[in-house]
PDB file of N, CA and C in Angstrom:
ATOM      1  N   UNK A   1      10.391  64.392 115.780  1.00  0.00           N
ATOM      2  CA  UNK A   1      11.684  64.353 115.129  1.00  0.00           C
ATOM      3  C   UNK A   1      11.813  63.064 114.317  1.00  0.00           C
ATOM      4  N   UNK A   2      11.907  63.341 113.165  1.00  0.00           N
ATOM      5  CA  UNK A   2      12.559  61.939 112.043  1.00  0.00           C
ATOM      6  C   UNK A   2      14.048  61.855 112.164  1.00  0.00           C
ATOM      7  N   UNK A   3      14.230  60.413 112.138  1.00  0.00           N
ATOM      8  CA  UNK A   3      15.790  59.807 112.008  1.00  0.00           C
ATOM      9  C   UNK A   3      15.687  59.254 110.237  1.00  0.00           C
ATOM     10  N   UNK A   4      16.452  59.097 109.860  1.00  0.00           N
ATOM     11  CA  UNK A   4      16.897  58.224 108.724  1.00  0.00           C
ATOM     12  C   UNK A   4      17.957  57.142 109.129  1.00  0.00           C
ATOM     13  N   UNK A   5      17.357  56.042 109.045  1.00  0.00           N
ATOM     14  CA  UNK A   5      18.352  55.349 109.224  1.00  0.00           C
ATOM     15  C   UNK A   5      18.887  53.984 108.002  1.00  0.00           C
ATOM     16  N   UNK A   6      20.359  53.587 108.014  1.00  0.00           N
ATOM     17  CA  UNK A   6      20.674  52.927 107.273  1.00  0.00           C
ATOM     18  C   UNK A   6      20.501  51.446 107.682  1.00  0.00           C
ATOM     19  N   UNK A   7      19.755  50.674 107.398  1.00  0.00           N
ATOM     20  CA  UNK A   7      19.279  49.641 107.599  1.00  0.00           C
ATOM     21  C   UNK A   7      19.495  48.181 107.372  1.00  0.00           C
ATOM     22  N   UNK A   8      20.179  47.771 105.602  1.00  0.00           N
ATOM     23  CA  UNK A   8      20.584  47.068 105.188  1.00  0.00           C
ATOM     24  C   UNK A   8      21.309  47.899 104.261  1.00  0.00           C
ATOM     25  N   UNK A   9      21.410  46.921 103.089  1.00  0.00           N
ATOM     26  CA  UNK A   9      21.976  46.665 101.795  1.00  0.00           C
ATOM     27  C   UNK A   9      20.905  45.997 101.140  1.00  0.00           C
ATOM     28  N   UNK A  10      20.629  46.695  99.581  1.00  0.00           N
ATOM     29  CA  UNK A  10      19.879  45.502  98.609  1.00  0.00           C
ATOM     30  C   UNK A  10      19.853  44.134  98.689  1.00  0.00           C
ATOM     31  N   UNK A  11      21.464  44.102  98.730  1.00  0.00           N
ATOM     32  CA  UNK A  11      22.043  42.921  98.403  1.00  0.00           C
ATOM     33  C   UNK A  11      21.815  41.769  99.346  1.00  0.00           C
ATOM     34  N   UNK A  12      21.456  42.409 100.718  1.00  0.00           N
ATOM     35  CA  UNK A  12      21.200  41.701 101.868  1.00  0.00           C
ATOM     36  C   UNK A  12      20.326  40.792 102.018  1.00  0.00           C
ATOM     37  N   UNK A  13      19.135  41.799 101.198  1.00  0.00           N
ATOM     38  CA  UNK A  13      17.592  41.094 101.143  1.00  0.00           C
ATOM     39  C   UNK A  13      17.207  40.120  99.621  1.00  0.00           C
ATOM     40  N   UNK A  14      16.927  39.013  99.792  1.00  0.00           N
ATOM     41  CA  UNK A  14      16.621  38.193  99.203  1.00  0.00           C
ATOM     42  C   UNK A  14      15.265  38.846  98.071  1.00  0.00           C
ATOM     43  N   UNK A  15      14.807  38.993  97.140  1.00  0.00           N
ATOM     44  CA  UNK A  15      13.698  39.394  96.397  1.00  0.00           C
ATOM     45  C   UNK A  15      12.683  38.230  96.992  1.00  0.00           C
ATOM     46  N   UNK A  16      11.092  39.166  97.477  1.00  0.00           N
ATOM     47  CA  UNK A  16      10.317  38.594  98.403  1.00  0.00           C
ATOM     48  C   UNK A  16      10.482  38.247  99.775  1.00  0.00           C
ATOM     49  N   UNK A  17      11.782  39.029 100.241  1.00  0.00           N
ATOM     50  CA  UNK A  17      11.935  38.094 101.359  1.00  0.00           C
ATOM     51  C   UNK A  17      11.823  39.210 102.399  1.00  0.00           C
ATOM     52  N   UNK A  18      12.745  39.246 103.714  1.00  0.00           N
ATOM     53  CA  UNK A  18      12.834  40.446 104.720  1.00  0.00           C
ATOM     54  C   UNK A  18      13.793  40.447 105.529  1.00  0.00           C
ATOM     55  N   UNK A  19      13.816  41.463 106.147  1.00  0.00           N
ATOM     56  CA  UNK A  19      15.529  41.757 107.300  1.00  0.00           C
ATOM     57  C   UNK A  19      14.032  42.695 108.726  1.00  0.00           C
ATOM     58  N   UNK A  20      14.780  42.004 109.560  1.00  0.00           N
ATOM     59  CA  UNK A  20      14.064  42.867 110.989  1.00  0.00           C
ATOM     60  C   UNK A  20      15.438  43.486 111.246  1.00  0.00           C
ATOM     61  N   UNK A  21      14.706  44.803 111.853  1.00  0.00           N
ATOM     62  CA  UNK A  21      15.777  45.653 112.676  1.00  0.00           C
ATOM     63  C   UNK A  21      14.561  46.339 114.197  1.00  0.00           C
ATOM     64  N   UNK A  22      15.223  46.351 115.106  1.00  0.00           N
ATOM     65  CA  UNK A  22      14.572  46.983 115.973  1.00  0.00           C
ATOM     66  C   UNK A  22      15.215  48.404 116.299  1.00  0.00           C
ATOM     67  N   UNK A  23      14.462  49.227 116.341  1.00  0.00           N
ATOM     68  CA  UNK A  23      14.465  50.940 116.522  1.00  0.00           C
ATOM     69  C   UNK A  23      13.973  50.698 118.191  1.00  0.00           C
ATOM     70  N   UNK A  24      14.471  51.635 119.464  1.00  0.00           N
ATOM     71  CA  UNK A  24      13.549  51.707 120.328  1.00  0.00           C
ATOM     72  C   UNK A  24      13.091  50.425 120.230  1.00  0.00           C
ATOM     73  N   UNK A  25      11.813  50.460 121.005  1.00  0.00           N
ATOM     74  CA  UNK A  25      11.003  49.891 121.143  1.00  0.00           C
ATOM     75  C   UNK A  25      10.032  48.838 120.121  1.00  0.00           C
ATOM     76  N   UNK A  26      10.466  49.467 118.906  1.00  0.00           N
ATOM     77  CA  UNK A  26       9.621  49.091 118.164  1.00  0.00           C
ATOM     78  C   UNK A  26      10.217  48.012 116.714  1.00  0.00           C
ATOM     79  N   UNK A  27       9.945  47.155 116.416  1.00  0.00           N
ATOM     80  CA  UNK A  27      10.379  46.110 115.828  1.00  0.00           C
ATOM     81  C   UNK A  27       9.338  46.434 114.371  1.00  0.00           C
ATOM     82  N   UNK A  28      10.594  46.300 113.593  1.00  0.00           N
ATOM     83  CA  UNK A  28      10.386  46.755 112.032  1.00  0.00           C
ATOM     84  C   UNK A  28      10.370  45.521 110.954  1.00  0.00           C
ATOM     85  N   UNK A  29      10.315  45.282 109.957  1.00  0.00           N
ATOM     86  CA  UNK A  29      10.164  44.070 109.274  1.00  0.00           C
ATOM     87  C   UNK A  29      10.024  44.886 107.715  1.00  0.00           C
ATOM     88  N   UNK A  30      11.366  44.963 107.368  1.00  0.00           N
ATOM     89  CA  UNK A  30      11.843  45.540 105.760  1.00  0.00           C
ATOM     90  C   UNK A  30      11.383  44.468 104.444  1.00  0.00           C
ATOM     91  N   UNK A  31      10.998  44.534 103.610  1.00  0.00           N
ATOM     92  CA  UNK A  31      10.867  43.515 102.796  1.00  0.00           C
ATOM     93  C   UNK A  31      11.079  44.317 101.184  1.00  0.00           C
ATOM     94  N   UNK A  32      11.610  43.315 100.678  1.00  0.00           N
ATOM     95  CA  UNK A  32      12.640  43.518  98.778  1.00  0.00           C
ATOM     96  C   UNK A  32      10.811  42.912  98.308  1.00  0.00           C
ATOM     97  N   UNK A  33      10.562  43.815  96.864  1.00  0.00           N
ATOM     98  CA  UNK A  33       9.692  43.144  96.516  1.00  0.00           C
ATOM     99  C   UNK A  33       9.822  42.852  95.177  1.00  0.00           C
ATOM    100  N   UNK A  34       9.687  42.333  94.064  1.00  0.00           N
ATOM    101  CA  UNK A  34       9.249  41.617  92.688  1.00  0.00           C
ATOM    102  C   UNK A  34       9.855  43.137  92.046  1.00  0.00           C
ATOM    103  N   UNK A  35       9.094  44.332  92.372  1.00  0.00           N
ATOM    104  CA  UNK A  35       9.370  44.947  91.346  1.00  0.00           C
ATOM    105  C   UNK A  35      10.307  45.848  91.928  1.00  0.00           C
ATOM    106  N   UNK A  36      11.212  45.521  92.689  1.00  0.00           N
ATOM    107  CA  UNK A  36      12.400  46.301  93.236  1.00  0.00           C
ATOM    108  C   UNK A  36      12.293  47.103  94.228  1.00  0.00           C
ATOM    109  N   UNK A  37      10.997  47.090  94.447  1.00  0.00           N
ATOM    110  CA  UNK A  37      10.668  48.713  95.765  1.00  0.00           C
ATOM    111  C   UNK A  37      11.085  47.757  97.207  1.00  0.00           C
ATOM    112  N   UNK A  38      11.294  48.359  98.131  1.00  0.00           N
ATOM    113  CA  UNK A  38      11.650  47.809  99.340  1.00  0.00           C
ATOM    114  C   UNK A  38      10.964  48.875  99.832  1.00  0.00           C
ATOM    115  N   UNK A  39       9.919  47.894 100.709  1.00  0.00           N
ATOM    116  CA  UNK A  39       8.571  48.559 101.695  1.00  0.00           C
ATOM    117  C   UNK A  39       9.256  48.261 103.339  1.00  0.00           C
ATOM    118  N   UNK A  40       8.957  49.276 104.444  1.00  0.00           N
ATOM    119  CA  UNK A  40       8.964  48.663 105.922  1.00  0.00           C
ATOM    120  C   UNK A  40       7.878  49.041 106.029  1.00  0.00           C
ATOM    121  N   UNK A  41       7.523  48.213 107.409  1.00  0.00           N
ATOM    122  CA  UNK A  41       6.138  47.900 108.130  1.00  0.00           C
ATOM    123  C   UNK A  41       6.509  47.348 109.587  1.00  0.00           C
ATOM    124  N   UNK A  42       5.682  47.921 111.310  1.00  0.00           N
ATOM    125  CA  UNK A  42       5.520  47.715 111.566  1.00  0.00           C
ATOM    126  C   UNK A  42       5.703  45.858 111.828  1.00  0.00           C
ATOM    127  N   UNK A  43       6.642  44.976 112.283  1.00  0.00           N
ATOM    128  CA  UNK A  43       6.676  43.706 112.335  1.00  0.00           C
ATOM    129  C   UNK A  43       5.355  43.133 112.999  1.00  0.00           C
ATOM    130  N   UNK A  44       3.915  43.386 113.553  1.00  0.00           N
ATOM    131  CA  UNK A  44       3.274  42.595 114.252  1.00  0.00           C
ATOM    132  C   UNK A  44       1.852  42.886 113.579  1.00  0.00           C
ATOM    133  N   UNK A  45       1.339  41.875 113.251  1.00  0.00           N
ATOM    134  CA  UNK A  45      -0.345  41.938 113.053  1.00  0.00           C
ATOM    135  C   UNK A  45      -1.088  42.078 114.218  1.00  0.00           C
ATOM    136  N   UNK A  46      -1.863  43.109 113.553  1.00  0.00           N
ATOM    137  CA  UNK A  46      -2.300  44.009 114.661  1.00  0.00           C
ATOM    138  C   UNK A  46      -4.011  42.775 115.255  1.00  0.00           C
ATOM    139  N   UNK A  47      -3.522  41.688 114.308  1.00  0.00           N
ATOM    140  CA  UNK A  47      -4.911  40.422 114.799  1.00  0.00           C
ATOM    141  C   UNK A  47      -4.483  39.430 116.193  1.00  0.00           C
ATOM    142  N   UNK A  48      -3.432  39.349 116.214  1.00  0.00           N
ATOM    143  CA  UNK A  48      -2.545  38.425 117.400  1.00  0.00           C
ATOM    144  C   UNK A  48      -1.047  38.588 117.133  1.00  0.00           C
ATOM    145  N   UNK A  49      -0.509  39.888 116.809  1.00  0.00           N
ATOM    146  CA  UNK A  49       0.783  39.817 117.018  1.00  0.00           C
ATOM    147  C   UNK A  49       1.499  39.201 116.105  1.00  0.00           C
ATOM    148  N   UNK A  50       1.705  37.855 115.194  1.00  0.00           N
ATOM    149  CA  UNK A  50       2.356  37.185 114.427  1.00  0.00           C
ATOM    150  C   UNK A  50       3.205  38.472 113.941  1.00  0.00           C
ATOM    151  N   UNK A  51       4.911  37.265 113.348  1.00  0.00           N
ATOM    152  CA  UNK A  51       5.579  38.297 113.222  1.00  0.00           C
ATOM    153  C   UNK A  51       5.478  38.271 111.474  1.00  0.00           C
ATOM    154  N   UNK A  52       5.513  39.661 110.752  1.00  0.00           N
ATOM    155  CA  UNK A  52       5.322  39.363 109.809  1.00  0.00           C
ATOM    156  C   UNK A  52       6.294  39.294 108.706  1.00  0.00           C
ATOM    157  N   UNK A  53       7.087  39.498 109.312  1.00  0.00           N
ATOM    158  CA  UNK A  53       8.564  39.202 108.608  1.00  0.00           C
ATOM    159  C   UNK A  53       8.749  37.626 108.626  1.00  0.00           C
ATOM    160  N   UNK A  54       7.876  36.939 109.085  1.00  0.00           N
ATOM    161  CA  UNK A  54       7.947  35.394 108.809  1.00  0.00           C
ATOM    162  C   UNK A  54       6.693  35.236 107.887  1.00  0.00           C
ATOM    163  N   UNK A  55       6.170  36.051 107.365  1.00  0.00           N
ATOM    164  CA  UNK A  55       4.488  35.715 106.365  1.00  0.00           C
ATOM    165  C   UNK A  55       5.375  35.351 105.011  1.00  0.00           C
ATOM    166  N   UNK A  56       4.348  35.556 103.700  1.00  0.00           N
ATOM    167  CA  UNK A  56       4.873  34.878 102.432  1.00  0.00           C
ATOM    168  C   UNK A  56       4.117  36.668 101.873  1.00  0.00           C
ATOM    169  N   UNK A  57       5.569  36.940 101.369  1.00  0.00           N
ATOM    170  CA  UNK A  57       5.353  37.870 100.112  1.00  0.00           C
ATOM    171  C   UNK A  57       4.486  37.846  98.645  1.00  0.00           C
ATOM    172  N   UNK A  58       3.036  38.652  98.758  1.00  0.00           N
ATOM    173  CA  UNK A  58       2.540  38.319  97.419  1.00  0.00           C
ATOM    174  C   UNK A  58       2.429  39.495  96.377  1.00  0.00           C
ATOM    175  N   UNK A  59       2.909  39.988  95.510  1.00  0.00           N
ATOM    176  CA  UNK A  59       2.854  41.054  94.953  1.00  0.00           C
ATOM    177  C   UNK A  59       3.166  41.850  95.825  1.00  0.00           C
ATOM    178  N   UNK A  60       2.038  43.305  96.307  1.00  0.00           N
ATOM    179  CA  UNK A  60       2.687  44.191  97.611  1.00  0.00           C
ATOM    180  C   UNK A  60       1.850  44.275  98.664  1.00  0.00           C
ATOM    181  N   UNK A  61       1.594  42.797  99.269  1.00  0.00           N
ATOM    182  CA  UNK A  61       0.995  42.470 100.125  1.00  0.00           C
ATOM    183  C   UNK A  61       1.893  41.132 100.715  1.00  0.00           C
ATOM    184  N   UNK A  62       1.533  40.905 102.471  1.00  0.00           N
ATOM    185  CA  UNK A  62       2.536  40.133 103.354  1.00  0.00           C
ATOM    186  C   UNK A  62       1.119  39.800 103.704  1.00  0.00           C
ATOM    187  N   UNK A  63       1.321  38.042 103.973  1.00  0.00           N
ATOM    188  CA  UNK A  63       0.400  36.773 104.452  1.00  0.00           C
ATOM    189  C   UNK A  63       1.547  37.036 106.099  1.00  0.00           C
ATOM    190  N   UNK A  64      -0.029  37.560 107.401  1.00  0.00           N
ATOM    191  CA  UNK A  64       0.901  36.848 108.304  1.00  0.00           C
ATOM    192  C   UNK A  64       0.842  35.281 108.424  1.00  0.00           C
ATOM    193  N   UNK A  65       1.664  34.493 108.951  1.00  0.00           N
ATOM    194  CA  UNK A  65       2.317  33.216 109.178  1.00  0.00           C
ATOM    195  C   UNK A  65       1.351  32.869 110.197  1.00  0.00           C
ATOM    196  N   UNK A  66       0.549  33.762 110.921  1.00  0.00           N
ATOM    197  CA  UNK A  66      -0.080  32.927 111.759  1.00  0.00           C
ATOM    198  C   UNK A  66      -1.778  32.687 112.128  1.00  0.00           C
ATOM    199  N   UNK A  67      -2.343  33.219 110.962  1.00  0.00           N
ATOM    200  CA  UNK A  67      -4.004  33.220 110.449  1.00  0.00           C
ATOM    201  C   UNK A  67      -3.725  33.723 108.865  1.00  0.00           C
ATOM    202  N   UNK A  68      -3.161  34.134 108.532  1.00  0.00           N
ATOM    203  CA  UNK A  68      -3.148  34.420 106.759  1.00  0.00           C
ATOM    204  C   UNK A  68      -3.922  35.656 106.217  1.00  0.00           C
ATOM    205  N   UNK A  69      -3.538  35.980 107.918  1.00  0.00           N
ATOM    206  CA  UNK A  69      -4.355  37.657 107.427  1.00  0.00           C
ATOM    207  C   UNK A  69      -3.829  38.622 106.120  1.00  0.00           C
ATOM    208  N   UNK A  70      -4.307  39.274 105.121  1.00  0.00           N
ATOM    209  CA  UNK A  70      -3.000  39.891 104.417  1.00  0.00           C
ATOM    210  C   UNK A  70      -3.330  41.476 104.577  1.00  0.00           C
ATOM    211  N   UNK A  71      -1.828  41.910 104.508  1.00  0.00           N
ATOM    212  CA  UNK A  71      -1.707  43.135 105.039  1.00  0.00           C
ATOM    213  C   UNK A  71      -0.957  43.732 103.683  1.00  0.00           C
ATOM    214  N   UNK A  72      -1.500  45.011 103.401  1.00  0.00           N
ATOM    215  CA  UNK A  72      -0.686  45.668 102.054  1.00  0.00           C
ATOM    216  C   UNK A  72       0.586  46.246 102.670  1.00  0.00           C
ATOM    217  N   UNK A  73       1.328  46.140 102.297  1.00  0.00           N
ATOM    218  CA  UNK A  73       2.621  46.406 102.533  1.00  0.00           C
ATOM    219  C   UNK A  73       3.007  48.085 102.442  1.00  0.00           C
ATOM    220  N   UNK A  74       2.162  48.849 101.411  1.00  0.00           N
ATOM    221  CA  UNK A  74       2.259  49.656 101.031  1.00  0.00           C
ATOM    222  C   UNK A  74       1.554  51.166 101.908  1.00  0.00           C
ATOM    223  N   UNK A  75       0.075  50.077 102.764  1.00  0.00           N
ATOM    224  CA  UNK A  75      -0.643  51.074 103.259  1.00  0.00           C
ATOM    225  C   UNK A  75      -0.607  51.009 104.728  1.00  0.00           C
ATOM    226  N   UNK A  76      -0.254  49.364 104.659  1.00  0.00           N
ATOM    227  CA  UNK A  76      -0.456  48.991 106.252  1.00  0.00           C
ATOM    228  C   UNK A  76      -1.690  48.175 106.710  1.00  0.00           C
ATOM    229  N   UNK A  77      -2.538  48.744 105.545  1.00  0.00           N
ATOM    230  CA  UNK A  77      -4.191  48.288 105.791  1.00  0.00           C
ATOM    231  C   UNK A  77      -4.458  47.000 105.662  1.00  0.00           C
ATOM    232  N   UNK A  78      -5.015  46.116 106.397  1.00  0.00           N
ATOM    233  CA  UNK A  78      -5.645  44.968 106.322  1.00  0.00           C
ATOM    234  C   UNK A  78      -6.698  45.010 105.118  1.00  0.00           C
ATOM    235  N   UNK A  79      -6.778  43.923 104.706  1.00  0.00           N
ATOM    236  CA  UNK A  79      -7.319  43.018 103.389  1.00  0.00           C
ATOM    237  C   UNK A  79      -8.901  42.955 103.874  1.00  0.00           C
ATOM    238  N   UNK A  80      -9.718  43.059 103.194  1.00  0.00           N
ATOM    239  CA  UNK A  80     -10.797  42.612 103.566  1.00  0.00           C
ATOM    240  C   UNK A  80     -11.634  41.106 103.382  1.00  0.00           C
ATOM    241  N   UNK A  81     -12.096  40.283 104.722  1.00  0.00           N
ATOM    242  CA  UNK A  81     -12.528  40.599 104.985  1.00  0.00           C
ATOM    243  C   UNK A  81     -12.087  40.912 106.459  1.00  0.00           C
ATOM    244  N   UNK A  82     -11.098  40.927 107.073  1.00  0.00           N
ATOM    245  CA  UNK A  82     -10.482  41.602 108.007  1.00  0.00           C
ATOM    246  C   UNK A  82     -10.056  43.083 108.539  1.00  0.00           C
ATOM    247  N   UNK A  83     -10.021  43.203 109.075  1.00  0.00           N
ATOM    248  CA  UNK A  83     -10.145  44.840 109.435  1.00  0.00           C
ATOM    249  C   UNK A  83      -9.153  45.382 110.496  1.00  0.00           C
ATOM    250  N   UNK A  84      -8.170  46.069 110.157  1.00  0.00           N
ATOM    251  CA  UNK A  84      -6.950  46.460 111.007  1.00  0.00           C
ATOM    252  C   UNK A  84      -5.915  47.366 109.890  1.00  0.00           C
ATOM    253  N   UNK A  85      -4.740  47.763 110.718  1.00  0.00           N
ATOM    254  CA  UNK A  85      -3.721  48.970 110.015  1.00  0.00           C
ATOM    255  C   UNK A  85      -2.600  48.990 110.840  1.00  0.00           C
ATOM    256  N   UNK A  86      -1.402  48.575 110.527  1.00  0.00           N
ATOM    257  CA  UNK A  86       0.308  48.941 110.896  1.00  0.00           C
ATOM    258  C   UNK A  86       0.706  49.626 110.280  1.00  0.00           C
ATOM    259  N   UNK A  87       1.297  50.359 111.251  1.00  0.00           N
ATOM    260  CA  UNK A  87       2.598  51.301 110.416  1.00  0.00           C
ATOM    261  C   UNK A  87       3.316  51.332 109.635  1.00  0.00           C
ATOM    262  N   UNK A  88       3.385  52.212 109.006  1.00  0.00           N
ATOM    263  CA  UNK A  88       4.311  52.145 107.790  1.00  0.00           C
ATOM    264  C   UNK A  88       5.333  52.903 107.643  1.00  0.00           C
ATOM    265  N   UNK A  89       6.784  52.566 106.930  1.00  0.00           N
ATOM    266  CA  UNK A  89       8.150  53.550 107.375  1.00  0.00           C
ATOM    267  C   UNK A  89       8.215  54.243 106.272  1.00  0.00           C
ATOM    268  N   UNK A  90       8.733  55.072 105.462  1.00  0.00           N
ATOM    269  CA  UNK A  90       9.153  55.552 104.443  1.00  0.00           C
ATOM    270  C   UNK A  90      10.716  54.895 104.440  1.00  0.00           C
ATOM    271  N   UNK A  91      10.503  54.853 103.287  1.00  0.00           N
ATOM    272  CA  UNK A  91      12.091  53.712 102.916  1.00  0.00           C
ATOM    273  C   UNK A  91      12.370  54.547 101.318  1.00  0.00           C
ATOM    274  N   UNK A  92      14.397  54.502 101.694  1.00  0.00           N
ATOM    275  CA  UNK A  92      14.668  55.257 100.204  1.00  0.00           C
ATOM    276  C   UNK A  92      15.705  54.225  99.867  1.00  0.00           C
ATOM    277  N   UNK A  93      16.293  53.794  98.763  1.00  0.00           N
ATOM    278  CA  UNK A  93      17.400  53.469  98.489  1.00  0.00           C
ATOM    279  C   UNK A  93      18.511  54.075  97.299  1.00  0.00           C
ATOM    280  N   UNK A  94      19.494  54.340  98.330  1.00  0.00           N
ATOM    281  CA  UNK A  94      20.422  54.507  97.345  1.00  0.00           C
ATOM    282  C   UNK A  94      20.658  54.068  96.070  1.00  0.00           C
ATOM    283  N   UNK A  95      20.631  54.632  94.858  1.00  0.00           N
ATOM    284  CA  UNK A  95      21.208  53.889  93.868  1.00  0.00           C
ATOM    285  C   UNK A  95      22.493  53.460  93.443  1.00  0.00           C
ATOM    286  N   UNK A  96      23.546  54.637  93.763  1.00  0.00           N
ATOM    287  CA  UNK A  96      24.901  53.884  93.553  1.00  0.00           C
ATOM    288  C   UNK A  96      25.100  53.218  94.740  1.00  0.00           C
ATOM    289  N   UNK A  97      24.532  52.984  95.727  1.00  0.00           N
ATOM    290  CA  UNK A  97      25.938  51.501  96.844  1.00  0.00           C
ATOM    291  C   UNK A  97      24.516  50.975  96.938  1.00  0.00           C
ATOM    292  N   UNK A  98      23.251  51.108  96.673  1.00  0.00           N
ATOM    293  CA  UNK A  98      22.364  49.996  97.146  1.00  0.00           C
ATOM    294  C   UNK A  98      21.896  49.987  98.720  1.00  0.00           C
ATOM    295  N   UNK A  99      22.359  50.909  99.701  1.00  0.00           N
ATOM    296  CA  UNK A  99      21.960  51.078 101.154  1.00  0.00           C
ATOM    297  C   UNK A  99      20.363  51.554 100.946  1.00  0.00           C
ATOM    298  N   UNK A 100      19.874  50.788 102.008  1.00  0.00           N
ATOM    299  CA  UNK A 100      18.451  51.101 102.090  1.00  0.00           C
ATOM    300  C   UNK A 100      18.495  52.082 103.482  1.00  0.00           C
ATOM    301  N   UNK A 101      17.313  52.927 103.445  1.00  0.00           N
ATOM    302  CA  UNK A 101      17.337  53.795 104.892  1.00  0.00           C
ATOM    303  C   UNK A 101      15.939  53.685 105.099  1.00  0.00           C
ATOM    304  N   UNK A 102      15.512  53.769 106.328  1.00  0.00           N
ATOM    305  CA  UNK A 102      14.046  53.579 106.834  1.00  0.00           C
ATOM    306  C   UNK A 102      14.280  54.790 107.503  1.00  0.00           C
ATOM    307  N   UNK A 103      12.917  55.664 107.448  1.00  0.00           N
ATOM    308  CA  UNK A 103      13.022  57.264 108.164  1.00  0.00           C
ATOM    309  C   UNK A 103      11.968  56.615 109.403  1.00  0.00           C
ATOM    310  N   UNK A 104      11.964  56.861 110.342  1.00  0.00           N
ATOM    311  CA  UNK A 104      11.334  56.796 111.791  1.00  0.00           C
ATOM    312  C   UNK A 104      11.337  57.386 112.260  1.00  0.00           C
TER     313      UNK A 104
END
């Protein structure tokens, strides 16, 4: 079963930056990017956990904060030469009020 859920506001998220929300169990990490798309992902590198809603936004890829692993934002997939994959949410945003929704 998919939920949709309403998550933020555009306006909320800083361009490059991120909003955590936790679903269940599972801790999410939303991020605004350069060219307007707002990606979610899985919050933890799947190398030691770091959270990655604290990494540095580069194009549509997230530096975690705590080895500089980079993770595409888009696929989930680790960068090579590292090797790993997080989840990824489907995210829509409204155009007239700007609400973002993450489906889970």
């Amino acid at each position: 079963m998919t939920t949709k859920l309403l998550v933020a506001n555009l306006s909320e998220i800083d361009v490059k930056g991120s909003r955590r929300i936790k679903v269940q169990d599972i801790e999410i990490a939303v991020f605004r990017l350069t060219d307007g798309s707002v990606l979610a992902v899985e919050n933890k590198c799947p190398h030691k956990g770091g959270l990655l809603s604290e990494g540095m936004v580069c194009g549509s890829a997230v530096h975690c904060p705590l080895h500089d692993w980079k993770i595409d934002l888009r696929s989930g997939k680790v960068h090579e030469p590292d090797d790993g994959c997080i989840t990824t949410f489907e995210t829509e945003i409204d155009s007239v009020s700007g609400s973002i929704y993450v489906t889970i």
